[in-house]
Protein backbone atom coordinates (compact mmCIF):
# COMPACT_ATOMS: atom_id res chain seq x y z
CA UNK A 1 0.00 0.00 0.00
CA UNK A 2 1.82 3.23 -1.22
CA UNK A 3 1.51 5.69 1.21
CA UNK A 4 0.16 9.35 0.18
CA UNK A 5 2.89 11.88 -0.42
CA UNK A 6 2.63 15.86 0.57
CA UNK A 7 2.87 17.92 -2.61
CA UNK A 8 6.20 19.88 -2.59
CA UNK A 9 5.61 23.80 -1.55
CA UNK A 10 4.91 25.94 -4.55
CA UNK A 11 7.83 28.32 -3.05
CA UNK A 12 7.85 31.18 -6.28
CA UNK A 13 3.95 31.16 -5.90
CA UNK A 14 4.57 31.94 -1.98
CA UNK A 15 6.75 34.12 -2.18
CA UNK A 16 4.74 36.24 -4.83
CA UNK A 17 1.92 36.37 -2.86
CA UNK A 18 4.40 37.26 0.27
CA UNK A 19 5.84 40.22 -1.57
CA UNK A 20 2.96 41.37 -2.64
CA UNK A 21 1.82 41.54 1.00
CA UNK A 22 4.85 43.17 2.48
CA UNK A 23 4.84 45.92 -0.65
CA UNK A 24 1.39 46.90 0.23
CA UNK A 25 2.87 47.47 3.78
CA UNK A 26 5.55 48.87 2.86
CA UNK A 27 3.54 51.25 0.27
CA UNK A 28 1.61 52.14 3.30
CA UNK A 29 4.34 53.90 5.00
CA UNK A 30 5.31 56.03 1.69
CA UNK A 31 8.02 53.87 0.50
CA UNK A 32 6.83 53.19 -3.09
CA UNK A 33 9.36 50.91 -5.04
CA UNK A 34 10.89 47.72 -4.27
CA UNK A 35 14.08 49.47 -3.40
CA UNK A 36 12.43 51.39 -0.88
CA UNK A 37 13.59 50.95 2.78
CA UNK A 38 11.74 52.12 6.27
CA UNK A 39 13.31 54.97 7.05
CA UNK A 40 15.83 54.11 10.34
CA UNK A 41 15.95 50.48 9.43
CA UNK A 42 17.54 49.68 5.85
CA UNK A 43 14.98 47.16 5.41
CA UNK A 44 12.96 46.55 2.22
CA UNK A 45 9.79 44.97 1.71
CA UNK A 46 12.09 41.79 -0.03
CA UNK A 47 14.37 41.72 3.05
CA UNK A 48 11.49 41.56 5.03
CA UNK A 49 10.01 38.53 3.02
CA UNK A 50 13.55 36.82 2.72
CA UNK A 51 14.17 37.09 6.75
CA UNK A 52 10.74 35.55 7.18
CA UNK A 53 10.92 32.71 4.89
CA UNK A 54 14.80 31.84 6.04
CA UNK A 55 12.87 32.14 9.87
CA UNK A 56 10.27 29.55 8.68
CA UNK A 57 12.90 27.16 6.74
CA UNK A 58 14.39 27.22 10.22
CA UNK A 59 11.46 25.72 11.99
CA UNK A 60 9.32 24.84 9.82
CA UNK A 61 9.78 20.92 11.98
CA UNK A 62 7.86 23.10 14.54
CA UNK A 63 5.24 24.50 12.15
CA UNK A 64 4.41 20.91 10.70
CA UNK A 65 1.96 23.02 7.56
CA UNK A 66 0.18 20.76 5.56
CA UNK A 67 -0.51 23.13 2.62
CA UNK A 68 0.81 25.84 0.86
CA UNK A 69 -1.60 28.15 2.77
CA UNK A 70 -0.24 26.92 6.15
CA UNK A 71 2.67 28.00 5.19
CA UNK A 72 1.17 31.43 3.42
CA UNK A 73 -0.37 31.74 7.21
CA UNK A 74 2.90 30.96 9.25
CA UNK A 75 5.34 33.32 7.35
CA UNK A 76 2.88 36.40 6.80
CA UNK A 77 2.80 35.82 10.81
CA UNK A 78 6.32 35.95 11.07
CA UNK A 79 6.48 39.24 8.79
CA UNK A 80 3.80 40.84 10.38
CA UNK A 81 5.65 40.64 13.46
CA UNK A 82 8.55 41.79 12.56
CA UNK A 83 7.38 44.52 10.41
CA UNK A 84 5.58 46.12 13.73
CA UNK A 85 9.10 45.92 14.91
CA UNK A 86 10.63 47.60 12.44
CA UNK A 87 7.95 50.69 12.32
CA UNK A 88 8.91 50.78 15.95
CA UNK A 89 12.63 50.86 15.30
CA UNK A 90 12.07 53.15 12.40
CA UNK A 91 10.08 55.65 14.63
CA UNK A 92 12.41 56.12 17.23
CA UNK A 93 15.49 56.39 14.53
CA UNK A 94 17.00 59.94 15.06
CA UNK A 95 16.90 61.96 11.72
CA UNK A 96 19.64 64.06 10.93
CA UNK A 97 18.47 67.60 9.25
CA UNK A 98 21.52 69.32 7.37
CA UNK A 99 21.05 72.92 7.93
CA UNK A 100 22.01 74.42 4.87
CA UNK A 101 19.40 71.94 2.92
CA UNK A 102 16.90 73.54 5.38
CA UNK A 103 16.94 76.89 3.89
CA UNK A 104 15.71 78.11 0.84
CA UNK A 105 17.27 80.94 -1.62
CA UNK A 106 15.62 83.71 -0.06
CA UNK A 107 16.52 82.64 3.53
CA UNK A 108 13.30 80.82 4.66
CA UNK A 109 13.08 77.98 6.85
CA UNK A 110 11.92 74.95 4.37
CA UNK A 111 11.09 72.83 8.04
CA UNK A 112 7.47 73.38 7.12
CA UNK A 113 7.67 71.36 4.14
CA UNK A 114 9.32 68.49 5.57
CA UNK A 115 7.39 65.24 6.06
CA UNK A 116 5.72 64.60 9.27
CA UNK A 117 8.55 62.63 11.42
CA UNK A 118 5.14 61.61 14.23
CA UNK A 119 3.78 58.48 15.12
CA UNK A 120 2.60 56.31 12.59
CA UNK A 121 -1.36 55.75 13.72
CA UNK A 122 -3.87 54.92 11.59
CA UNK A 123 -6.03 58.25 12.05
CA UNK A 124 -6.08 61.10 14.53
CA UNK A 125 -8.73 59.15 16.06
CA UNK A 126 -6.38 55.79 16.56
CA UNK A 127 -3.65 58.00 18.20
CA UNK A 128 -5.38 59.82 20.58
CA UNK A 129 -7.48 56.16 21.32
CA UNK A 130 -3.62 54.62 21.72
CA UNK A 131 -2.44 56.84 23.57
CA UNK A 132 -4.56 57.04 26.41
CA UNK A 133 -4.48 52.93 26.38
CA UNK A 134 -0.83 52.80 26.43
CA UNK A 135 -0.69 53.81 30.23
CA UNK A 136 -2.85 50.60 30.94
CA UNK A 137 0.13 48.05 29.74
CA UNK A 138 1.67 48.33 32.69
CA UNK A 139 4.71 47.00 30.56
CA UNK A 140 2.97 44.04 29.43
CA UNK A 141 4.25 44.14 25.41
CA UNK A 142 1.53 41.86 24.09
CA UNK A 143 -0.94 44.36 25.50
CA UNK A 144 1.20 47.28 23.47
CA UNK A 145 0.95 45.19 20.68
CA UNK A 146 -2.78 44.40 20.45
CA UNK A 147 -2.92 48.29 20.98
CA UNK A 148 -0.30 48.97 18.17
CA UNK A 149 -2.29 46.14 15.76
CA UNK A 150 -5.60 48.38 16.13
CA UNK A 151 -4.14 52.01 16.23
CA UNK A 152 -1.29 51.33 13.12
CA UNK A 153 -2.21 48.88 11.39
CA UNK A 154 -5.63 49.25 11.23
CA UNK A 155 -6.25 45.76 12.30
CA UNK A 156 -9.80 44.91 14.05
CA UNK A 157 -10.78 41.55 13.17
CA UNK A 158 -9.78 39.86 16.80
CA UNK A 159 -8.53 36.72 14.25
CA UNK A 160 -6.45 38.91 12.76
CA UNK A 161 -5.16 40.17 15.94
CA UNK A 162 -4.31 36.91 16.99
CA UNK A 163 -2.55 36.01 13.90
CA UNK A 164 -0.55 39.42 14.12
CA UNK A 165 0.60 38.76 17.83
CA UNK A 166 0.75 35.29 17.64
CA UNK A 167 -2.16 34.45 19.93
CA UNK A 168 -5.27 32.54 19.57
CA UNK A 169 -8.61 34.77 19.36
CA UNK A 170 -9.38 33.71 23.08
CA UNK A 171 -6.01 35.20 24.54
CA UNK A 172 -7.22 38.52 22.45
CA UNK A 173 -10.30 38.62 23.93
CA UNK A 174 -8.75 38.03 27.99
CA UNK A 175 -6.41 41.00 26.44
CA UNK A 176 -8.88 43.33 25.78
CA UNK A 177 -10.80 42.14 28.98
CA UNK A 178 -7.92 43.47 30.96
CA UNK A 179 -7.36 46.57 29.12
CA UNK A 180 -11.62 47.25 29.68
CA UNK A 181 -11.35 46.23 33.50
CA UNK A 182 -8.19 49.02 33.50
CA UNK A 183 -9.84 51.42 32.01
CA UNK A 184 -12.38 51.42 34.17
CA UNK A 185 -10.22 51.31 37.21
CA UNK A 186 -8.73 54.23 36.58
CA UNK A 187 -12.15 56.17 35.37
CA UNK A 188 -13.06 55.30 39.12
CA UNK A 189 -10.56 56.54 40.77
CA UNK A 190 -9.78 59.85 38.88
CA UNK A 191 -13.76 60.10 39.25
CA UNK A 192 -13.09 59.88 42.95
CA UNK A 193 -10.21 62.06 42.94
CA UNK A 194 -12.23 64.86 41.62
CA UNK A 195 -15.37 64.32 44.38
């Protein structure tokens, strides 16, 4: 009785579909071409794919897919993850303004013109949301992260959450518990501050 073999992984399909993913996120932080690199991290949307993939080849033992899409799951996991890291490391990289660049013919300060150098949030909205959460972490980083997921990235499906941190949908719902029952901790006692 032959036994029934996996079909090899359709690796250039993968990867297309991979790149395609990481250029879109890429795109959305206004780095255009496939040369492109987050500012502060000299990372492109390929490295990014590349890093994954070698990170999955590594343990893929531990993964055990069973389909191409397994895989498509596991290694948009493992870039998803490490892109948040890099929009992290890219926001806190110090940019270095050359004076003389700065000023125009006339003598005028060009700073107005330069690019926004804030916090990468979603909206207005997602910001000021994120940053009144962020106090209720208490240093707990998957708590930042479910934060980050919603206010950058846009994220609110809670299985899409849980793929981004690497959670299952029940952990993201105990994390957003927590962050509630916080939140309402500390509206009671600033609420009884103020009687």
């Amino acid at each position: 009785m032959a036994m029934k073999s996996t079909p090899s992984p359709d690796w250039e399909s993968l990867l297309k579909r991979l790149t395609a993913v990481a250029f879109g996120w890429f795109s959305d932080r206004r780095c255009s071409d496939d040369e492109s690199v987050l500012p502060g991290t000299g990372v492109s949307a390929r490295d990014l794919v590349y890093s994954a993939y070698l990170e999955f080849l590594k343990k893929e033992g531990e993964y055990k897919p069973k389909s191409d899409e397994d895989r498509f799951r596991v290694i948009y996991t493992i870039m998803r993850r490490d892109f948040i890291d890099l929009v992290r490391k890219g926001r806190s990289h110090d940019r270095t303004v050359i004076l003389d660049a700065a000023i125009d013919a006339e003598g005028r300060s060009e700073f107005e013109n330069l690019p926004s150098t804030g916090d990468d949030f979603a909206s207005a909205e997602a910001a000021s949301v994120a940053r009144s959460l962020y106090p209720l972490t208490d240093g707990e980083p998957q708590l930042k992260n479910l934060i980050d997921a919603v206010a950058m990235f846009d994220c609110r499906d809670r299985d899409e959450q849980a793929d981004m941190l690497g959670v299952t949908p029940a952990e993201i719902t105990n994390m957003k518990k927590k962050l509630k029952y916080r939140r309402a901790t500390r509206e009671r006692i600033d609420s009884s501050v103020e009687s």
